[in-house]
PDB file of N, CA and C in Angstrom:
ATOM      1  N   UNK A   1     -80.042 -21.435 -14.677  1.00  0.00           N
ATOM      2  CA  UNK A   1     -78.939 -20.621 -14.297  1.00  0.00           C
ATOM      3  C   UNK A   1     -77.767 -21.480 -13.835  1.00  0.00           C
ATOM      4  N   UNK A   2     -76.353 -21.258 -14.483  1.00  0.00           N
ATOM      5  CA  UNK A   2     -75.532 -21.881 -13.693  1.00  0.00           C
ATOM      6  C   UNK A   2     -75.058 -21.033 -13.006  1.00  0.00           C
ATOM      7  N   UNK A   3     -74.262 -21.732 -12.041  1.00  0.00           N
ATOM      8  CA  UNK A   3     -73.580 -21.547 -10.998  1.00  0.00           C
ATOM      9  C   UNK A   3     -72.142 -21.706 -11.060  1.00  0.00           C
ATOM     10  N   UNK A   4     -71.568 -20.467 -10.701  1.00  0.00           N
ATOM     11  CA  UNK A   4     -70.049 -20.857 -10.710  1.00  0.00           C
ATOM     12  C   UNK A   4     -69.617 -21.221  -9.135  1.00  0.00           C
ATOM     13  N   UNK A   5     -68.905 -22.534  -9.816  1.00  0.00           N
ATOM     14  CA  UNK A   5     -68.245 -23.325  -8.205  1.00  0.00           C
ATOM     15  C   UNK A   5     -67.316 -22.267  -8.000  1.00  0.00           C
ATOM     16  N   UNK A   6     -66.849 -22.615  -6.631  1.00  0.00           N
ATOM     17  CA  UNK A   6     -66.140 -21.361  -5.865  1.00  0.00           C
ATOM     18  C   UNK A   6     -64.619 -22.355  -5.581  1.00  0.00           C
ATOM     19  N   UNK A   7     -63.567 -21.745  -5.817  1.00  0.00           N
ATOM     20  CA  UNK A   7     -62.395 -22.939  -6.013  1.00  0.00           C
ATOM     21  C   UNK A   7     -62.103 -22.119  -4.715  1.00  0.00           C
ATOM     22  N   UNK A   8     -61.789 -22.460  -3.814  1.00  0.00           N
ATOM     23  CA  UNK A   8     -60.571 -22.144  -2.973  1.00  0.00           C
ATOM     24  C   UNK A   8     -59.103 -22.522  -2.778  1.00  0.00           C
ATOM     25  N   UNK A   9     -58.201 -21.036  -2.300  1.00  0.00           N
ATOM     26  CA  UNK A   9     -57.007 -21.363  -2.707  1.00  0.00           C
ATOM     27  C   UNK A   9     -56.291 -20.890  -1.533  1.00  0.00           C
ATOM     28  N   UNK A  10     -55.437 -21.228  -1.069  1.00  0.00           N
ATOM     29  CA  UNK A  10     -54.577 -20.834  -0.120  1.00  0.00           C
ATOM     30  C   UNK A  10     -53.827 -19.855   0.153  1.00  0.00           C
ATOM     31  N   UNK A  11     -54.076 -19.393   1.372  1.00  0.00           N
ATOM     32  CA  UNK A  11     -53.609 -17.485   1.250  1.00  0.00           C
ATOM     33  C   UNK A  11     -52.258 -17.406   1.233  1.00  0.00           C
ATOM     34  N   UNK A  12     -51.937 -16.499   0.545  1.00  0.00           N
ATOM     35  CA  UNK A  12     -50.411 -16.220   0.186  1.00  0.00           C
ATOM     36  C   UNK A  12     -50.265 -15.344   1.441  1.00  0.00           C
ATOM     37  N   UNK A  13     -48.530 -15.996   1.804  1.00  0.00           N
ATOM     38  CA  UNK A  13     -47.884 -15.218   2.542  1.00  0.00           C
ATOM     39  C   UNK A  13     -47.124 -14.207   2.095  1.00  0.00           C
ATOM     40  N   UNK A  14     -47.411 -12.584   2.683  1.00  0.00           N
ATOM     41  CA  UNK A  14     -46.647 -11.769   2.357  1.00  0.00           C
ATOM     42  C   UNK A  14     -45.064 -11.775   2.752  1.00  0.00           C
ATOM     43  N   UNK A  15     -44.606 -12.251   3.649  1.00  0.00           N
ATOM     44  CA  UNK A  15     -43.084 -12.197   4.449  1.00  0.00           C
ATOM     45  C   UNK A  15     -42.733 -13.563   4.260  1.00  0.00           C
ATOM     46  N   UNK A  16     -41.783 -13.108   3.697  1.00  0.00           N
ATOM     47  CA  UNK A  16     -40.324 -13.775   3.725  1.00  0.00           C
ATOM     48  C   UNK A  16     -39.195 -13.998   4.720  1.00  0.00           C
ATOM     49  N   UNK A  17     -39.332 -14.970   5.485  1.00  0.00           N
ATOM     50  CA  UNK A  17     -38.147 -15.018   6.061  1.00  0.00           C
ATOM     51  C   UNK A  17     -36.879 -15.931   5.438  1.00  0.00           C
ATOM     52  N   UNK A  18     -36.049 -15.798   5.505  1.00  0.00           N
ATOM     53  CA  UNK A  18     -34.564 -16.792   5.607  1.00  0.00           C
ATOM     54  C   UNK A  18     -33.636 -17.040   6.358  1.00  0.00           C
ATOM     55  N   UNK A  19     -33.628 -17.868   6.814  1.00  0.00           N
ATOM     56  CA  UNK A  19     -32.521 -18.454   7.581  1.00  0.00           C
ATOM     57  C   UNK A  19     -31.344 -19.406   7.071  1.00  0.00           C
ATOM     58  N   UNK A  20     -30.324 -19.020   7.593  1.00  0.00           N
ATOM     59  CA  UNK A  20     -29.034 -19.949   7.682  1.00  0.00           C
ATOM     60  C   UNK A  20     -29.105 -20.919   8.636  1.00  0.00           C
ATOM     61  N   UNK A  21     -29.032 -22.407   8.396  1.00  0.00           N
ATOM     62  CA  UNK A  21     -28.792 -22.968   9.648  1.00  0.00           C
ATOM     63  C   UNK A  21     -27.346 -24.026   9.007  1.00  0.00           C
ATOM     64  N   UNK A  22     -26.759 -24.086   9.957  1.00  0.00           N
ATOM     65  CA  UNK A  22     -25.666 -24.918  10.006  1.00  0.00           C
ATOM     66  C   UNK A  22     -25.851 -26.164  10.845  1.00  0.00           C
ATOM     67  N   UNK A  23     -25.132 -27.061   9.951  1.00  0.00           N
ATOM     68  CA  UNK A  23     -25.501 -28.926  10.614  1.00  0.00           C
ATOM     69  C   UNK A  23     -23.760 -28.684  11.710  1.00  0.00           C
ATOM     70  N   UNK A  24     -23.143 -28.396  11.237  1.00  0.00           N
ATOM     71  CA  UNK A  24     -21.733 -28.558  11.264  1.00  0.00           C
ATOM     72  C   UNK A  24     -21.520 -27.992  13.176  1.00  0.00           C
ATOM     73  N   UNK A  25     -20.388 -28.812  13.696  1.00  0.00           N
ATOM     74  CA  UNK A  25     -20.118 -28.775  15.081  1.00  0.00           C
ATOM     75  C   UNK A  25     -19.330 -27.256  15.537  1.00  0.00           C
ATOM     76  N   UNK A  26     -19.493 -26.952  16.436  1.00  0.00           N
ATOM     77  CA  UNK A  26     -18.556 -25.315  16.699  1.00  0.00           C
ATOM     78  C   UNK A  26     -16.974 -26.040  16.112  1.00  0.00           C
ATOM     79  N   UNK A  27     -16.587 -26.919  16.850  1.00  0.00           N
ATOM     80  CA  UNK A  27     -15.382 -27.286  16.183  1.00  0.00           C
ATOM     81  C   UNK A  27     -15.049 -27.718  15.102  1.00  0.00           C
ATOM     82  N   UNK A  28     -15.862 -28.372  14.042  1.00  0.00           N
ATOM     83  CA  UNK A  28     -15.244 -28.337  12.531  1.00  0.00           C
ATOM     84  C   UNK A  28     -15.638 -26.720  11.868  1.00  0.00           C
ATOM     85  N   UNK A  29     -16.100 -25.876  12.283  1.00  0.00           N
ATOM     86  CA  UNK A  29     -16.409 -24.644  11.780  1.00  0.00           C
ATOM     87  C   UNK A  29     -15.423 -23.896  12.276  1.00  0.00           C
ATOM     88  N   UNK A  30     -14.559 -24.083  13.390  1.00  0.00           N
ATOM     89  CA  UNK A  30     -13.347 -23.544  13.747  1.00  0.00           C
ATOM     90  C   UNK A  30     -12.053 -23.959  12.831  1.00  0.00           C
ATOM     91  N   UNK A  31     -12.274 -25.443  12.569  1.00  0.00           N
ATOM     92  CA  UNK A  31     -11.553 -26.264  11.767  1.00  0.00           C
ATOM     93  C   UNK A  31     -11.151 -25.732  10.271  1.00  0.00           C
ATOM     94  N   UNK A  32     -12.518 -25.147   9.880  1.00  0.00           N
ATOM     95  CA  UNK A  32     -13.019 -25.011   8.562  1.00  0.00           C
ATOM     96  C   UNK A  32     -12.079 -23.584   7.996  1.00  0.00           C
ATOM     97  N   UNK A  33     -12.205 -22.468   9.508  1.00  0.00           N
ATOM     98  CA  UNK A  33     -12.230 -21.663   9.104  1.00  0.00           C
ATOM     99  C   UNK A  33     -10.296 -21.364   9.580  1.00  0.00           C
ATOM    100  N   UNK A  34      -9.686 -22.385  10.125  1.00  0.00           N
ATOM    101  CA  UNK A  34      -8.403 -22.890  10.347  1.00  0.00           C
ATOM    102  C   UNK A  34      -7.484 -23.206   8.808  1.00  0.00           C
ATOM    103  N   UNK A  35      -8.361 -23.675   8.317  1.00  0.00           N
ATOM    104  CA  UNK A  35      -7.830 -24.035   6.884  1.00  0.00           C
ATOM    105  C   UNK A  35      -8.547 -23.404   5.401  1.00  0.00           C
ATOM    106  N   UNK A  36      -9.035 -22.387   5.893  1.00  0.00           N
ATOM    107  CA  UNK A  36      -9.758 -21.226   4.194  1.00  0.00           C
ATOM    108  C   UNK A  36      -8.178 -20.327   5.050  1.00  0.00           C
ATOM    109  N   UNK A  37      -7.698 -20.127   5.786  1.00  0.00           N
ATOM    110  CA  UNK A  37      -6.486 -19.188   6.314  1.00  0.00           C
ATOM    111  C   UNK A  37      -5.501 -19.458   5.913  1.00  0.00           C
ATOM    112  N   UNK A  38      -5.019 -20.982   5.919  1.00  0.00           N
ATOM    113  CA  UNK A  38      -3.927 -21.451   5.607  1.00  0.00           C
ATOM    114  C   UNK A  38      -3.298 -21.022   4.195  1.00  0.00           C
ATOM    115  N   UNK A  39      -3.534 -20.795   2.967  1.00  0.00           N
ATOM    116  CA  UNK A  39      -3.190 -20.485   1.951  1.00  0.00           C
ATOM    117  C   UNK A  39      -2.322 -19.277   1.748  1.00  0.00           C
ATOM    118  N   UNK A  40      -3.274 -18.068   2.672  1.00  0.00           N
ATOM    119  CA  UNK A  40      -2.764 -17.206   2.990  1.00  0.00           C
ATOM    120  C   UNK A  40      -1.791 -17.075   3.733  1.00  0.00           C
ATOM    121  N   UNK A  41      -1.224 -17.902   4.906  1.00  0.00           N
ATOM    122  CA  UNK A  41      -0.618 -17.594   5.794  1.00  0.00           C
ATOM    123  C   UNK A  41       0.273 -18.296   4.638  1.00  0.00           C
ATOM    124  N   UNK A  42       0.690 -19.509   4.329  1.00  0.00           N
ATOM    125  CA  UNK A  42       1.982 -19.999   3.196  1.00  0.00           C
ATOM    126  C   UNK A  42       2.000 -19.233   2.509  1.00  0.00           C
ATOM    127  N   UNK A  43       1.465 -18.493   1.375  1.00  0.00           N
ATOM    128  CA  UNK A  43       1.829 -17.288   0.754  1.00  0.00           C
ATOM    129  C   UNK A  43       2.601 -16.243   1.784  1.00  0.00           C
ATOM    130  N   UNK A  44       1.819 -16.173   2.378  1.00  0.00           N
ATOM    131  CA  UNK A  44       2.811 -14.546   3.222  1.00  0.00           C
ATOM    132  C   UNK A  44       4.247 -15.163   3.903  1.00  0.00           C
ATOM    133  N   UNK A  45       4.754 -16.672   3.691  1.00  0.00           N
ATOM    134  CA  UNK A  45       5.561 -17.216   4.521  1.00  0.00           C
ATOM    135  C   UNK A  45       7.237 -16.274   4.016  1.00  0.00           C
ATOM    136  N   UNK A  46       7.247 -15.957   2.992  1.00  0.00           N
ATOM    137  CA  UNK A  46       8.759 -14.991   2.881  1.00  0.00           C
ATOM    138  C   UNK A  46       8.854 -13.631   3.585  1.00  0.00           C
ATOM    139  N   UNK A  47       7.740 -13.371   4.228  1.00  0.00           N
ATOM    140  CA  UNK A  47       7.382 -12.002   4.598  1.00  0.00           C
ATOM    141  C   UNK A  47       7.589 -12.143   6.392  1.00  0.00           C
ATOM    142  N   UNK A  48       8.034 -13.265   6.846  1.00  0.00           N
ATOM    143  CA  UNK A  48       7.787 -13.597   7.797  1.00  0.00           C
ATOM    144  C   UNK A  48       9.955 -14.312   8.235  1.00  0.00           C
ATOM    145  N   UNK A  49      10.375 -14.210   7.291  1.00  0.00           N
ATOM    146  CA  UNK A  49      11.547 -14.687   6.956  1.00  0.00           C
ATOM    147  C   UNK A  49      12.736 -14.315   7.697  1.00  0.00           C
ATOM    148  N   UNK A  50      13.797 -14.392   8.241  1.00  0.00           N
ATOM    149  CA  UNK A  50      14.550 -13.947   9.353  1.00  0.00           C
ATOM    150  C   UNK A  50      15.551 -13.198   8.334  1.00  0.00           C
ATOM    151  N   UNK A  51      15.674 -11.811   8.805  1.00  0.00           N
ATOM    152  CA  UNK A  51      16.794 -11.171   8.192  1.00  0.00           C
ATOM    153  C   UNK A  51      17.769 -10.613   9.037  1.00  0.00           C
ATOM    154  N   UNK A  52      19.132 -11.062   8.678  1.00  0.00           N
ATOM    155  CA  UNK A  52      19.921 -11.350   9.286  1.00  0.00           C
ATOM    156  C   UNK A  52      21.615 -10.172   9.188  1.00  0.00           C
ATOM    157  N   UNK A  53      22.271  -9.610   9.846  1.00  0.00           N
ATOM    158  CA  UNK A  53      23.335  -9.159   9.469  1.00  0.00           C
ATOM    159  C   UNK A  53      23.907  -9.474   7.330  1.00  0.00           C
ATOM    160  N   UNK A  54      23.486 -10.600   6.936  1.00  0.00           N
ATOM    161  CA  UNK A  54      24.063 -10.688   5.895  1.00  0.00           C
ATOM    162  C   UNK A  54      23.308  -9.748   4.822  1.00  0.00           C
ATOM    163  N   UNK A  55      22.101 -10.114   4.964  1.00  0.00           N
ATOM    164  CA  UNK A  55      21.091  -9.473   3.557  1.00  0.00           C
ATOM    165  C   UNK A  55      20.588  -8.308   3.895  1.00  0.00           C
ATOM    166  N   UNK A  56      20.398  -7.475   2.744  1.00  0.00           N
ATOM    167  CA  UNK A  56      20.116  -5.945   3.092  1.00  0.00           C
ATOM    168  C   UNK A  56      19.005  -5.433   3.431  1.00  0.00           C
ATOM    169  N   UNK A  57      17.919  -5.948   4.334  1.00  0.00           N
ATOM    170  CA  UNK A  57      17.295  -4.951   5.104  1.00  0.00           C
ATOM    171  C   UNK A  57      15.538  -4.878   4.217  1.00  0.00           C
ATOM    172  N   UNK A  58      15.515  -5.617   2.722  1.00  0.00           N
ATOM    173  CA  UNK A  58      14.569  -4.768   2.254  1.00  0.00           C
ATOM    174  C   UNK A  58      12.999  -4.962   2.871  1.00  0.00           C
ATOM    175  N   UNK A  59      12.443  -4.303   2.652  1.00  0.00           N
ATOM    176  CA  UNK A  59      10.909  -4.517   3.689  1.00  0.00           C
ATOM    177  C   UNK A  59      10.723  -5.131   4.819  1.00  0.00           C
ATOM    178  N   UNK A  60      11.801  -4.377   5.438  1.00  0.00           N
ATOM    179  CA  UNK A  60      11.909  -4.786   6.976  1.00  0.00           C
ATOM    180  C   UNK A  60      11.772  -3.532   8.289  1.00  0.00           C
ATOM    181  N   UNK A  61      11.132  -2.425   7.617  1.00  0.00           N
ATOM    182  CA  UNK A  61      10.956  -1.041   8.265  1.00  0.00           C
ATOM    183  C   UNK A  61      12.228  -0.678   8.627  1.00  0.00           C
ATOM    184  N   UNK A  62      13.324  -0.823   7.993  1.00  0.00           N
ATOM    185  CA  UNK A  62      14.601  -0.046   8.618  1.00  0.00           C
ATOM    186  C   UNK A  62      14.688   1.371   7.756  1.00  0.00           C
ATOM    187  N   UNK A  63      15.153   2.162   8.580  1.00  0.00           N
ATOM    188  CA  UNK A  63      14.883   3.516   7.380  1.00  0.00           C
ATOM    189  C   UNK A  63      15.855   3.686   6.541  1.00  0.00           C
ATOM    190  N   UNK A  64      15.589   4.106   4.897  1.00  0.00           N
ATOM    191  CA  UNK A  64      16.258   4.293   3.734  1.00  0.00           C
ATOM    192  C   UNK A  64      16.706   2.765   3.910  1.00  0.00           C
ATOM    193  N   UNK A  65      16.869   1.744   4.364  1.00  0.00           N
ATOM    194  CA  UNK A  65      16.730   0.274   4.199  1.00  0.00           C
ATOM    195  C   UNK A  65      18.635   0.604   4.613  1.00  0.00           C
ATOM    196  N   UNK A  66      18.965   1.042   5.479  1.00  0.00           N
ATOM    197  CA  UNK A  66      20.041   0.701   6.376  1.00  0.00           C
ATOM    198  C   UNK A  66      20.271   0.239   7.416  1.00  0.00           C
ATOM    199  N   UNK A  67      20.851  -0.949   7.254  1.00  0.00           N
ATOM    200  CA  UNK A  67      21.233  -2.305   7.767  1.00  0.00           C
ATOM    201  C   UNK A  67      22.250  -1.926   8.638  1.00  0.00           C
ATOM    202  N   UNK A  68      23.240  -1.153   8.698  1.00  0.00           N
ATOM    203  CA  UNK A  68      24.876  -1.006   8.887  1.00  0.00           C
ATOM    204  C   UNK A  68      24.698   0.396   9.243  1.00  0.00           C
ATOM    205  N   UNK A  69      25.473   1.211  10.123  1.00  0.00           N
ATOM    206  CA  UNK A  69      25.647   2.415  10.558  1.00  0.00           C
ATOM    207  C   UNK A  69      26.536   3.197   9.363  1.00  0.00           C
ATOM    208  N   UNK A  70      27.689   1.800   9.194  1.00  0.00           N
ATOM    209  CA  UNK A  70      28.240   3.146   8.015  1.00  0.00           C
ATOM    210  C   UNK A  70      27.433   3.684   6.198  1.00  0.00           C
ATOM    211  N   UNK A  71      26.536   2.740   6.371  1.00  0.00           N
ATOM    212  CA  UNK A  71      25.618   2.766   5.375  1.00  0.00           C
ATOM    213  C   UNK A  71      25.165   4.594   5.242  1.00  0.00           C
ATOM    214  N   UNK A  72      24.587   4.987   6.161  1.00  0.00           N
ATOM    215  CA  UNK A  72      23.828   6.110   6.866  1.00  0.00           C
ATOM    216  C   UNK A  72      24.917   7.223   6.668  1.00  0.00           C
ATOM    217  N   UNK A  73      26.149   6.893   6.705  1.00  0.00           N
ATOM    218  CA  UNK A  73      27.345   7.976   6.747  1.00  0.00           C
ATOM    219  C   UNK A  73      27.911   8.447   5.314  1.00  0.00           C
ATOM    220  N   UNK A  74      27.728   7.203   4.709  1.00  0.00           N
ATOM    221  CA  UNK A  74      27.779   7.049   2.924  1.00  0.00           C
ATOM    222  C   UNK A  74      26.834   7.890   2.623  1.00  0.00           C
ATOM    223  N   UNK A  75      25.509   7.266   2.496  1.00  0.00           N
ATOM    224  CA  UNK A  75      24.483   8.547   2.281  1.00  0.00           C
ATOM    225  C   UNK A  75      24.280   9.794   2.791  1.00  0.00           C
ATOM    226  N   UNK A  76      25.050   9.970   3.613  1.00  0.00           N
ATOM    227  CA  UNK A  76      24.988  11.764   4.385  1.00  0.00           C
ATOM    228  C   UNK A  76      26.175  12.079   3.503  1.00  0.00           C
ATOM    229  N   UNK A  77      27.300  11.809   3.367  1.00  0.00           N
ATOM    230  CA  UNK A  77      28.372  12.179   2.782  1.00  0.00           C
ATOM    231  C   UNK A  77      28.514  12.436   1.283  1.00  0.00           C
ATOM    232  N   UNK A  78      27.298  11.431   0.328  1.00  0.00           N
ATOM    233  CA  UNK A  78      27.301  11.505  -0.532  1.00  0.00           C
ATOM    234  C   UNK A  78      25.926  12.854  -1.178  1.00  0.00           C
ATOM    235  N   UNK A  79      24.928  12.903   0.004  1.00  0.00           N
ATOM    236  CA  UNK A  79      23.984  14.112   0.002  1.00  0.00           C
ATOM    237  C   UNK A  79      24.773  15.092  -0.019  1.00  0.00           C
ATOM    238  N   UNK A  80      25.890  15.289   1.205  1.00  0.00           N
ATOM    239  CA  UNK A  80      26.703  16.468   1.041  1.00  0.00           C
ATOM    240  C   UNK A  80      27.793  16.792   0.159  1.00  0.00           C
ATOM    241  N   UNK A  81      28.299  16.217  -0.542  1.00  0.00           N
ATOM    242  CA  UNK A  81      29.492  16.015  -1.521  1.00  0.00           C
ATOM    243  C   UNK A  81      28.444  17.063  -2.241  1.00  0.00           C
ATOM    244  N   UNK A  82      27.174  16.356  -3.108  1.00  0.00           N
ATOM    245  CA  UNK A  82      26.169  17.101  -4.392  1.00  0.00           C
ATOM    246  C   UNK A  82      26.176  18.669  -3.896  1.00  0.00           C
ATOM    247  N   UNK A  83      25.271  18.433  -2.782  1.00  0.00           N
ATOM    248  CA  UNK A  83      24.841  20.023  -2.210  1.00  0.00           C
ATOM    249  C   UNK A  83      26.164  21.102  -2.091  1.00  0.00           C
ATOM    250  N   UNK A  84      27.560  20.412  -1.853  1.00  0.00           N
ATOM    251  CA  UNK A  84      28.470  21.591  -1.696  1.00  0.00           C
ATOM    252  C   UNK A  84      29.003  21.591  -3.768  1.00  0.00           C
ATOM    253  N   UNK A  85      28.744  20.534  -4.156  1.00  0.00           N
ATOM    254  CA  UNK A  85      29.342  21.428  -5.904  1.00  0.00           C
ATOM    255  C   UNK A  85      28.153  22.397  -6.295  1.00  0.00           C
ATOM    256  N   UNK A  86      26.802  21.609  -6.067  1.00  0.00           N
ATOM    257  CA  UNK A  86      25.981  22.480  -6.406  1.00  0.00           C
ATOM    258  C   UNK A  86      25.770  24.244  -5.881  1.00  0.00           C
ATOM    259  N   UNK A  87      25.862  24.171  -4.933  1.00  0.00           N
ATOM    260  CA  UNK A  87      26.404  25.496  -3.450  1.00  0.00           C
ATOM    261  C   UNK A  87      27.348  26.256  -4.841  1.00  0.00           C
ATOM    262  N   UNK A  88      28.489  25.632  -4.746  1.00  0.00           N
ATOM    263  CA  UNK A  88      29.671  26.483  -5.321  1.00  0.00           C
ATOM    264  C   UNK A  88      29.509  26.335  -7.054  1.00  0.00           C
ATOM    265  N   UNK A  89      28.886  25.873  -7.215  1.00  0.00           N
ATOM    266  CA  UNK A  89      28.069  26.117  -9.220  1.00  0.00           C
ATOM    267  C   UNK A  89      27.810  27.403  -9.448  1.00  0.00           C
ATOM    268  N   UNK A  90      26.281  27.646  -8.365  1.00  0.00           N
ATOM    269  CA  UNK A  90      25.356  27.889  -8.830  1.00  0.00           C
ATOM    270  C   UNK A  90      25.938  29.780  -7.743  1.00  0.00           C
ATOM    271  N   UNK A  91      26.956  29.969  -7.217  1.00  0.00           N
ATOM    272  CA  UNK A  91      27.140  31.035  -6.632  1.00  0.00           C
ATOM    273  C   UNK A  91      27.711  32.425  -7.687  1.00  0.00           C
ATOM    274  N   UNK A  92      28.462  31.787  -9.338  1.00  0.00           N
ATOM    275  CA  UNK A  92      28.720  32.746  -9.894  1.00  0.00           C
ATOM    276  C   UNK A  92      27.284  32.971 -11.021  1.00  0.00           C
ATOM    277  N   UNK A  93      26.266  32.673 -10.633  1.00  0.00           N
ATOM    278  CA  UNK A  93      25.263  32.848 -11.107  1.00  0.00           C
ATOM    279  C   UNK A  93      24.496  33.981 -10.935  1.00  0.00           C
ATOM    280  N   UNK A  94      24.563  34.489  -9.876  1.00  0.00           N
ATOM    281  CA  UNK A  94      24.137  36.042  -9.501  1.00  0.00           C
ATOM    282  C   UNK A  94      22.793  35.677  -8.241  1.00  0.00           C
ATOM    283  N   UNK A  95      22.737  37.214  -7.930  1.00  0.00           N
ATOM    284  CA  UNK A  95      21.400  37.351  -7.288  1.00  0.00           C
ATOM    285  C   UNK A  95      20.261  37.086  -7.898  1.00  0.00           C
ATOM    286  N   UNK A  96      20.248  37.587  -9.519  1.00  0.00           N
ATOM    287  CA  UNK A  96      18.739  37.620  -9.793  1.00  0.00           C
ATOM    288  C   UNK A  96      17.866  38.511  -9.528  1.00  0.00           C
ATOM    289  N   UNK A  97      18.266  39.720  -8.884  1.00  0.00           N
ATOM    290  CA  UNK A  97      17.608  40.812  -8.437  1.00  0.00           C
ATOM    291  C   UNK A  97      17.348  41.984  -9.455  1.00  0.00           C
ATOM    292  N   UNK A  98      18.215  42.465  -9.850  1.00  0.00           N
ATOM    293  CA  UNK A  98      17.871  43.288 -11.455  1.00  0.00           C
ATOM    294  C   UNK A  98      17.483  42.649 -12.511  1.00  0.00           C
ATOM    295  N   UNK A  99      16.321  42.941 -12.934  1.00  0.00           N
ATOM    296  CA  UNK A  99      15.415  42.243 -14.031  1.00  0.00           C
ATOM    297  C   UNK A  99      16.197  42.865 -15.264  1.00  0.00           C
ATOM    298  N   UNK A 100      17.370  43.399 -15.684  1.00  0.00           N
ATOM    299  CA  UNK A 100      17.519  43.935 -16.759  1.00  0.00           C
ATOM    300  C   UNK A 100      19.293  42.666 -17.010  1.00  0.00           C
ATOM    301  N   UNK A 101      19.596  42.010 -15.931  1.00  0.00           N
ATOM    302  CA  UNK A 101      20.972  41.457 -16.150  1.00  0.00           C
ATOM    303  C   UNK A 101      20.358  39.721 -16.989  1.00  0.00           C
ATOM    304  N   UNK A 102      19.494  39.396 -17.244  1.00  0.00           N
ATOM    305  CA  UNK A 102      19.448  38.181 -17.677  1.00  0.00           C
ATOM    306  C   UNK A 102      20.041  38.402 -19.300  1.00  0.00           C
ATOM    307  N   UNK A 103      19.385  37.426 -19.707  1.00  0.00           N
ATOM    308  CA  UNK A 103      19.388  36.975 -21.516  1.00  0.00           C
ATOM    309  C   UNK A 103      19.049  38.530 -22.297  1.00  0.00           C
ATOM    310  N   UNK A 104      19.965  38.979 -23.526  1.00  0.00           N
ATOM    311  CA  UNK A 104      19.454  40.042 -23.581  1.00  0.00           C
ATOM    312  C   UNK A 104      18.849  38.951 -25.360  1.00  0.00           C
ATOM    313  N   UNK A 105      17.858  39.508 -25.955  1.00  0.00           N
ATOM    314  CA  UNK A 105      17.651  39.044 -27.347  1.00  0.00           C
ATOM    315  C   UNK A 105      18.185  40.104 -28.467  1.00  0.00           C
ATOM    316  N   UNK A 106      18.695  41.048 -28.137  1.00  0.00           N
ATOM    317  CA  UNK A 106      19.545  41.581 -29.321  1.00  0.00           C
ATOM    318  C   UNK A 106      20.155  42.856 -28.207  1.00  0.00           C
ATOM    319  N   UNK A 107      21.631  43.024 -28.967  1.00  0.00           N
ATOM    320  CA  UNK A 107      21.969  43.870 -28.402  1.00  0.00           C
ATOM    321  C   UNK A 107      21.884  45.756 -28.815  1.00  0.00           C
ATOM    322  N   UNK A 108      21.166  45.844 -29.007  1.00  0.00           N
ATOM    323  CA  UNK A 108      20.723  47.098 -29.208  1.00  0.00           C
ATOM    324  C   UNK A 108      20.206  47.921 -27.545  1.00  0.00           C
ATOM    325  N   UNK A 109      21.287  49.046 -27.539  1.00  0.00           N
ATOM    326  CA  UNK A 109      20.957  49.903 -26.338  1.00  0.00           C
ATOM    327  C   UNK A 109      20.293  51.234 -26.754  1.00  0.00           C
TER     328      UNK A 109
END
């Protein structure tokens, strides 16, 4: 009769752990993370730009992007100029209340 030898094998671990470990000092990881920023901050550097009485205002939260007070008076004046031709256009136009005064498609009464 033979005999089967018995191999032994080493028990598998069910769990998995992982860890992160870092070699690196608190201060070059401050360092590190000082300069992955930098790119960004030079890109955003026009956004950061001094705007001044000369240039107009744009993406600088001023509202309707007025720089100047009389700016604001132009645009009210020029809103109201439209609204009063339009006002006085649209007044010999009628009420609209009798459904029989519009478009007639033939004149047969």
């Amino acid at each position: 009769m033979q005999v089967a030898s018995r191999i032994s094998a080493k028990q598998v671990s069910r769990a998995v752990v992982c860890r992160a470990q870092s070699k690196q000092s608190p201060a070059a990881q401050k360092a590190a993370a000082v300069v992955a920023g930098l790119p960004a901050l030079i890109a955003a550097s026009p956004a950061f730009a001094l705007v001044d009485d000369r240039l107009n205002g744009d993406g600088v939260g001023l509202p309707f992007g007025i720089n100047d007070g009389i700016l604001g008076w132009v645009l009210v004046g020029v809103l109201s100029l439209v609204w009063a031709l339009w006002y006085n256009a649209q007044k010999d136009l009628g009420d609209f209340e009798d459904p029989d005064a519009g478009l007639k498609i033939d004149d047969r009464d």
